[in-house]
N, C-alpha and C. Protein backbone atom coordinates (compact mmCIF):
# COMPACT_ATOMS: atom_id res chain seq x y z
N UNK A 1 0.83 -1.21 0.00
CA UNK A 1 0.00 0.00 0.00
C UNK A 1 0.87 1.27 0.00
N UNK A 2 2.08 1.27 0.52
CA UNK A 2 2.96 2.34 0.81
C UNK A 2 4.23 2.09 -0.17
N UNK A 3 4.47 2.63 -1.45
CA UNK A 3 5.60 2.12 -2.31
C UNK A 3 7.36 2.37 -1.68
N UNK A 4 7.96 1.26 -1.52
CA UNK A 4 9.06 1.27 -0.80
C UNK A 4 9.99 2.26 -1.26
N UNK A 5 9.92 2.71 -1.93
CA UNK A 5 10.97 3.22 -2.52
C UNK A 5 10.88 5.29 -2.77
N UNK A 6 9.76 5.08 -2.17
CA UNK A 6 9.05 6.89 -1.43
C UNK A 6 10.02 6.79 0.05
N UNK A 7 10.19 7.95 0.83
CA UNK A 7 10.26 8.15 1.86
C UNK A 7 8.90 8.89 2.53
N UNK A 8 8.47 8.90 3.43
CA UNK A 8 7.73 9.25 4.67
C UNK A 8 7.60 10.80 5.41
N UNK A 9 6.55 11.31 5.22
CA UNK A 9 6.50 12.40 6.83
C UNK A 9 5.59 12.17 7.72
N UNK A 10 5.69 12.23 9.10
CA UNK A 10 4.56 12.07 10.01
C UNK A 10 3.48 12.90 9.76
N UNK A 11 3.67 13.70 9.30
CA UNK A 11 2.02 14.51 8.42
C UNK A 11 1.83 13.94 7.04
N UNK A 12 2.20 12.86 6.88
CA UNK A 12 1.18 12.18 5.58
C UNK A 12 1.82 12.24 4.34
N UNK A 13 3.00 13.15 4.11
CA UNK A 13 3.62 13.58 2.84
C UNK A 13 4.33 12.27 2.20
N UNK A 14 4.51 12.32 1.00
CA UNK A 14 5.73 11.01 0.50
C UNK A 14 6.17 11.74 -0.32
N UNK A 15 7.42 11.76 -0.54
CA UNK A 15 8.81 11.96 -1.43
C UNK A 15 9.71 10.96 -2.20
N UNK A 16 9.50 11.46 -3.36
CA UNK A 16 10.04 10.26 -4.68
C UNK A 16 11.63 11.03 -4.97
N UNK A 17 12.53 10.47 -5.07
CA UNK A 17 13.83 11.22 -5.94
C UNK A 17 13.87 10.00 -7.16
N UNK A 18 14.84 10.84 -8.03
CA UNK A 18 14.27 12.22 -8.31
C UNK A 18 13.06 12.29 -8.73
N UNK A 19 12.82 13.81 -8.63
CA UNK A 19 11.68 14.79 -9.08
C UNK A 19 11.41 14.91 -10.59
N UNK A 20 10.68 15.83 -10.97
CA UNK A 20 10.54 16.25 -12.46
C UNK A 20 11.49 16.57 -13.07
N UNK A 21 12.11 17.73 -12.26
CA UNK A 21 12.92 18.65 -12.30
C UNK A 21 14.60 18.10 -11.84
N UNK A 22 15.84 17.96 -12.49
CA UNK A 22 17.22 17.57 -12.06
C UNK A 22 17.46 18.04 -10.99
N UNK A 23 17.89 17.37 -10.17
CA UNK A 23 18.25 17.62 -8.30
C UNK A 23 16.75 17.94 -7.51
N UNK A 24 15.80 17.82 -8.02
CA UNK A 24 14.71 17.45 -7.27
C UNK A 24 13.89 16.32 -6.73
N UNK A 25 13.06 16.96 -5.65
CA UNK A 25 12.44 15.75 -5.32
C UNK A 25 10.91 16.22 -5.49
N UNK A 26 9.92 15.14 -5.57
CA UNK A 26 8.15 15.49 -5.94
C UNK A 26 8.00 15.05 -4.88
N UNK A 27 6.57 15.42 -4.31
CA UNK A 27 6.31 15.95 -2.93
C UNK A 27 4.68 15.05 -3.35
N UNK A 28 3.87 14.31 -2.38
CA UNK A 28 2.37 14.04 -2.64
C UNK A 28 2.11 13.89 -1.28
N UNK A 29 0.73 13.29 -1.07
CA UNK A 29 -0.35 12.95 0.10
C UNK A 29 -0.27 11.56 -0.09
N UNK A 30 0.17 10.92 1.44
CA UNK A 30 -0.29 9.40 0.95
C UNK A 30 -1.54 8.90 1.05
N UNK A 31 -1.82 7.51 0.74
CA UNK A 31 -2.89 7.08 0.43
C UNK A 31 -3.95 7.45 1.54
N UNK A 32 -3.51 6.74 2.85
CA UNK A 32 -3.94 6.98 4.53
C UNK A 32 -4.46 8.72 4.38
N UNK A 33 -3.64 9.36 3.76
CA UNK A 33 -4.36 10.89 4.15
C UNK A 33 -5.42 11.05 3.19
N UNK A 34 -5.00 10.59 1.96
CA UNK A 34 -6.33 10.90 1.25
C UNK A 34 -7.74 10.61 1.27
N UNK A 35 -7.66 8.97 2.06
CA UNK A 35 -8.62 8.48 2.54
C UNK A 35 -9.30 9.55 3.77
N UNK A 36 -8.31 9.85 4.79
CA UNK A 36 -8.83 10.30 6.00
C UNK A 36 -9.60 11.30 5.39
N UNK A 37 -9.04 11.83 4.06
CA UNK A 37 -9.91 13.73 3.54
C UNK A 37 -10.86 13.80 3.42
N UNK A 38 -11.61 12.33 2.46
CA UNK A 38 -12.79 12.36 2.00
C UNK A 38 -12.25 12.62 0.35
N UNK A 39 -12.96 13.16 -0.42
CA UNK A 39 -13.50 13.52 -1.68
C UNK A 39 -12.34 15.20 -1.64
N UNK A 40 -11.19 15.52 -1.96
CA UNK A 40 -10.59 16.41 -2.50
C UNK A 40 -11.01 17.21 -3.63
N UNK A 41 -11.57 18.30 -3.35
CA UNK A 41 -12.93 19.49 -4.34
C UNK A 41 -11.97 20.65 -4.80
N UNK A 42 -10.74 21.34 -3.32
CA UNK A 42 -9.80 21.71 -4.36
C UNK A 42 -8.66 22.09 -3.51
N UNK A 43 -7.27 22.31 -4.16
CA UNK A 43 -6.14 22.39 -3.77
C UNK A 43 -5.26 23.50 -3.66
N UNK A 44 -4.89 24.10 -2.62
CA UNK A 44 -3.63 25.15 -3.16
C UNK A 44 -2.39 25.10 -2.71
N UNK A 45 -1.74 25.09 -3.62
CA UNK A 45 -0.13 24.72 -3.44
C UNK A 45 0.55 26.30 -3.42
N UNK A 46 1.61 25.52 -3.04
CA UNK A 46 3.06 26.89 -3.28
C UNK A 46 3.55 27.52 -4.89
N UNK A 47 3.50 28.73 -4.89
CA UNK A 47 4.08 28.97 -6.26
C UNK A 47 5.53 28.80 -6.76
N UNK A 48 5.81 28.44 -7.87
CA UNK A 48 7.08 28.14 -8.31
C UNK A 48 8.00 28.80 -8.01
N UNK A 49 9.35 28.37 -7.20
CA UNK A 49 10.07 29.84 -6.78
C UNK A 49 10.13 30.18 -5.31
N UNK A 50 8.98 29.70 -4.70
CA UNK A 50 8.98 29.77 -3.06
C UNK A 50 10.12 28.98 -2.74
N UNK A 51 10.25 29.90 -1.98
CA UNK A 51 11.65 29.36 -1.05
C UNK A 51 10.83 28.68 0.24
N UNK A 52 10.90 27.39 0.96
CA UNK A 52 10.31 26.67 1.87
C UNK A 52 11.17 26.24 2.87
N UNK A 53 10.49 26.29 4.58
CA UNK A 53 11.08 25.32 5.35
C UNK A 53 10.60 24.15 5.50
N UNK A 54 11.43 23.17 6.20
CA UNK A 54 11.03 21.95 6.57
C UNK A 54 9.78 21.98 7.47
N UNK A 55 8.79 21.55 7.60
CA UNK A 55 7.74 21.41 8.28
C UNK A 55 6.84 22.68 8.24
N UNK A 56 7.29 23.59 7.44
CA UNK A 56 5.69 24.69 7.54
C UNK A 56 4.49 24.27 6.39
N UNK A 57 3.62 24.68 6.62
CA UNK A 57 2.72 24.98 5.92
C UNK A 57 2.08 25.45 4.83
N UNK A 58 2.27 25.06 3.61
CA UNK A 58 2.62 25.97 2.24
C UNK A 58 1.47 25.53 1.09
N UNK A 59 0.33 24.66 1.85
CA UNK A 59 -0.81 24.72 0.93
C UNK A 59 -2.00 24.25 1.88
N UNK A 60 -3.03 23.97 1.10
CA UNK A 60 -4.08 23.25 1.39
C UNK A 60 -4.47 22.37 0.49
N UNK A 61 -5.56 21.11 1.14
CA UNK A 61 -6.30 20.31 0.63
C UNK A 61 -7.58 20.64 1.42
N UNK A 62 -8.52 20.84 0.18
CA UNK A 62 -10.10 21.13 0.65
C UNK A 62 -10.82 20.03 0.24
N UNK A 63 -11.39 19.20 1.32
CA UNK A 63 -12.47 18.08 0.79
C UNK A 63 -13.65 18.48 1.21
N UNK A 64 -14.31 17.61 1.23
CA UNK A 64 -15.91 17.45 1.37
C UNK A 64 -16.72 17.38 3.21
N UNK A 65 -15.22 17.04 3.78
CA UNK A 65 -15.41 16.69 5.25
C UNK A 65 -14.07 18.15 5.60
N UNK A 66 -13.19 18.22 5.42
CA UNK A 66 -12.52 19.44 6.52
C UNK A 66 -11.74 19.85 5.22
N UNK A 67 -10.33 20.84 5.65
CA UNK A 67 -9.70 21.49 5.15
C UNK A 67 -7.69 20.33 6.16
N UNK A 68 -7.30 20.29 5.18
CA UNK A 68 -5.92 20.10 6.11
C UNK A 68 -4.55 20.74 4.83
N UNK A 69 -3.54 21.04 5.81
CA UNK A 69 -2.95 21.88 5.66
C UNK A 69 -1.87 20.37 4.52
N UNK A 70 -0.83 21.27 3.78
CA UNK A 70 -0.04 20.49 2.93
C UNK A 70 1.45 21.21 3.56
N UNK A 71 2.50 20.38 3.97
CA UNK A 71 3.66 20.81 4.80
C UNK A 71 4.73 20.10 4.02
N UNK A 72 5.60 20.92 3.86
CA UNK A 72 6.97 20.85 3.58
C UNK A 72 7.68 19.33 4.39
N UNK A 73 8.18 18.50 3.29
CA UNK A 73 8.78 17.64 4.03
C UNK A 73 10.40 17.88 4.65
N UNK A 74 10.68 18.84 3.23
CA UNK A 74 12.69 19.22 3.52
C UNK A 74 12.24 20.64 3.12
N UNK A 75 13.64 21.55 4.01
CA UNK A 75 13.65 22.29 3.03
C UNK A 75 14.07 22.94 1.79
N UNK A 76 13.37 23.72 0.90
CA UNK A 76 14.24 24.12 -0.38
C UNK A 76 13.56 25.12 -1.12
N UNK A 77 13.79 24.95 -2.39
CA UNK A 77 12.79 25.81 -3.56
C UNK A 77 11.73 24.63 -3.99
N UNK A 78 10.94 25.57 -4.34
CA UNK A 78 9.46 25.35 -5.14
C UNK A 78 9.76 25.06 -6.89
N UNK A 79 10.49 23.77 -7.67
CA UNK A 79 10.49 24.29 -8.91
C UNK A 79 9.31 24.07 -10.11
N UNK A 80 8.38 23.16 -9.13
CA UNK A 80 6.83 22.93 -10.34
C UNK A 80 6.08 22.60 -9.12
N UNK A 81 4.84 22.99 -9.47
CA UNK A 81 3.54 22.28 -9.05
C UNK A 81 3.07 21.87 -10.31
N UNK A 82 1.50 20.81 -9.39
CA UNK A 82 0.56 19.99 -10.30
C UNK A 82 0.05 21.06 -11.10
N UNK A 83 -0.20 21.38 -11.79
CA UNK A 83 -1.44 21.94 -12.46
C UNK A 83 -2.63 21.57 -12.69
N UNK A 84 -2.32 20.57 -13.00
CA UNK A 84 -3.17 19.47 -13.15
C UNK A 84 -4.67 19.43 -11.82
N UNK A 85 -3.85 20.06 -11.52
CA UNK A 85 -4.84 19.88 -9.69
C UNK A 85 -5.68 21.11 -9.86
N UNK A 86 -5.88 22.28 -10.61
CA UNK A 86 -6.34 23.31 -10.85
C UNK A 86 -7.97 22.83 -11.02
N UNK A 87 -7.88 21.84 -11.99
CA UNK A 87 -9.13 21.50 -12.59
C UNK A 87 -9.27 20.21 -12.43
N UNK A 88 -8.39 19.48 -11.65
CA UNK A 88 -8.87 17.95 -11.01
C UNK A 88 -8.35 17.65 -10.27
N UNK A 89 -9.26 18.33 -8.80
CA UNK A 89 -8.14 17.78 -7.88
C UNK A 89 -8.70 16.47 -7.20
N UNK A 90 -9.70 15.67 -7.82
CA UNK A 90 -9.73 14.55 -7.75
C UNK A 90 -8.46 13.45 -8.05
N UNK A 91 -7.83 14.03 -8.67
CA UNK A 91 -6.53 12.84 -8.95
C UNK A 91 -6.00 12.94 -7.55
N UNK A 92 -5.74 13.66 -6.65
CA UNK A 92 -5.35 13.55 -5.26
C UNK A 92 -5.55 11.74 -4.85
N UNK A 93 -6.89 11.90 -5.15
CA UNK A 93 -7.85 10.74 -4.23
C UNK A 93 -7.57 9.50 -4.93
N UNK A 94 -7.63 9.62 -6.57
CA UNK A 94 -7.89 8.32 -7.54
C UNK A 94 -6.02 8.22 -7.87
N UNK A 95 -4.91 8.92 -7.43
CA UNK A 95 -4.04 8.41 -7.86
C UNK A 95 -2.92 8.86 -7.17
N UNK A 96 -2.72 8.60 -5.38
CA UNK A 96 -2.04 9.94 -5.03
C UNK A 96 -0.58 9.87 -5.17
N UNK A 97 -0.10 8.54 -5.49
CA UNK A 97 1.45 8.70 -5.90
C UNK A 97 1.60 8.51 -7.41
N UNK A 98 0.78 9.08 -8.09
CA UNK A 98 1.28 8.71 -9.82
C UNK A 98 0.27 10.74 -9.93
N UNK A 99 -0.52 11.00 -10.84
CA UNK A 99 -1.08 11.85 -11.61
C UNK A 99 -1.04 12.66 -10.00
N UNK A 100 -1.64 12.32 -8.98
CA UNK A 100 -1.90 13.61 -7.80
C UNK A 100 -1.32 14.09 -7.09
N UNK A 101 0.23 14.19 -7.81
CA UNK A 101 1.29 14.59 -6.59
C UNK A 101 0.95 16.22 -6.12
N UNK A 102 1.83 16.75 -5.55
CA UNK A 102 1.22 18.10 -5.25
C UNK A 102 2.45 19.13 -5.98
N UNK A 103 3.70 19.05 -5.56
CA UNK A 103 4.57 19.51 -6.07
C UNK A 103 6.00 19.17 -6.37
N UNK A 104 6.98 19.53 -7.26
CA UNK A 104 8.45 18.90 -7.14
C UNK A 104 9.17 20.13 -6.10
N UNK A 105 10.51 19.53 -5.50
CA UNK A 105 11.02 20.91 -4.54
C UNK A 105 12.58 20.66 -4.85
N UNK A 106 13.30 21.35 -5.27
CA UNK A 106 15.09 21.54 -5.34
C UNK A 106 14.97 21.32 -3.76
N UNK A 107 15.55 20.76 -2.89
CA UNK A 107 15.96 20.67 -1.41
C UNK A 107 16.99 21.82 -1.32
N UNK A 108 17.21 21.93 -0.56
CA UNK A 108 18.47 22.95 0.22
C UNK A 108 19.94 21.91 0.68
N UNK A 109 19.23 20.47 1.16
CA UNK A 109 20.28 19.87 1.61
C UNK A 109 19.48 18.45 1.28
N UNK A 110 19.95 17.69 0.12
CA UNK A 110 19.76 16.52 -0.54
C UNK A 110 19.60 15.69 0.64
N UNK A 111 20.52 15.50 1.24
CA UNK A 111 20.49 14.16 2.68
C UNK A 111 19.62 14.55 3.28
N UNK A 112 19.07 15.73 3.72
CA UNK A 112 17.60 15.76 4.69
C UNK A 112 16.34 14.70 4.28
N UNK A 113 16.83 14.30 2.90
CA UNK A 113 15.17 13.48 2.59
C UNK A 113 15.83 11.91 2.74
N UNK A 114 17.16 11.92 2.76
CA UNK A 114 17.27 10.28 3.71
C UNK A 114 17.38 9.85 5.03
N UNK A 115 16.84 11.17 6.04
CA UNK A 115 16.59 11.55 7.31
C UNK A 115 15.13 11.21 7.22
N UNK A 116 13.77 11.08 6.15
CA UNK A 116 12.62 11.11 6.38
C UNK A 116 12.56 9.14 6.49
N UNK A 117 11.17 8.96 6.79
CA UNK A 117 10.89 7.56 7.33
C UNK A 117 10.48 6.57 6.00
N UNK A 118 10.70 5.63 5.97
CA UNK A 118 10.88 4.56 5.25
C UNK A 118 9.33 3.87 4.90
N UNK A 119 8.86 3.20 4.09
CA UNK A 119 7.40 2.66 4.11
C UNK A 119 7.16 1.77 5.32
N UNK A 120 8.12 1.48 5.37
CA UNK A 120 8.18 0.19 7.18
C UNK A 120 7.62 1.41 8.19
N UNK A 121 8.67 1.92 8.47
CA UNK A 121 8.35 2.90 9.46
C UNK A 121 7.32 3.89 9.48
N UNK A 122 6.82 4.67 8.59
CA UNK A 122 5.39 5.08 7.90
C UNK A 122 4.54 4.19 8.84
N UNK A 123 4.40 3.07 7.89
CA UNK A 123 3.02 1.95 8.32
C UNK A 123 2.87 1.85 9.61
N UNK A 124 4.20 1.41 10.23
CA UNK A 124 4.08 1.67 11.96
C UNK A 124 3.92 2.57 12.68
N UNK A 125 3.86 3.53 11.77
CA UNK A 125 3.03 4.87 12.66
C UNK A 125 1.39 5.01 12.57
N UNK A 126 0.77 3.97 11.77
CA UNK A 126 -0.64 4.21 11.50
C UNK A 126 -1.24 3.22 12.34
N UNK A 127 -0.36 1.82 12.44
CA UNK A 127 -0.84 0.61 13.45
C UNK A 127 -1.15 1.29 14.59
């Protein structure tokens, strides 16, 4: 359920290297959060270019049941978001590690994202 080869944040995030973008990494919601959301109606991410810390707050996911915040797993630059999410942010829900990622990020310091948690360790935080 959790693809091994993502790393982990205790707020729900998963991180693929590389990213879209050379020396990046793509940023999504895992499955567990998307479920918890409900039905994802719409999304706002960081604009291209934001400079980010590790653990703040730099979007939203709006569903059908609450609002929860989208947080920085490392920090760095902003070099793409989804677009895609503009006008479907149902792919969140129907695909959240392939079409519904949220954004790619240049890191500041590459090794911070082999500091994040593993699909093992993930899962054992939901047991």
């Amino acid at each position: 359920m959790y693809p091994e080869e993502l790393k982990y944040t205790s707020e729900h995030e998963w991180v693929r290297t590389p990213g879209g973008a050379e020396g990046s990494v793509r940023v999504g919601i895992t499955h567990y959060a998307q479920e918890a959301l409900g039905d994802i109606v719409f999304v706002s991410l960081p604009e291209v270019g934001d400079e980010v810390e590790a653990g703040s707050a730099v979007g939203e996911l709006e569903s059908t049941k609450s609002v929860s915040d989208v947080y920085v797993p490392v920090s760095g630059k902003v070099v793409a978001r989804n677009e895609q999410l503009d006008s479907s942010p149902e792919l969140v829900n129907s695909d959240p590690y392939g079409e519904g990622w949220l954004f790619d990020l240049e890191p500041t310091d590459a090794a911070a994202v082999d500091g994040l948690m593993s699909a093992s360790e993930y899962q054992a935080t939901l047991d």
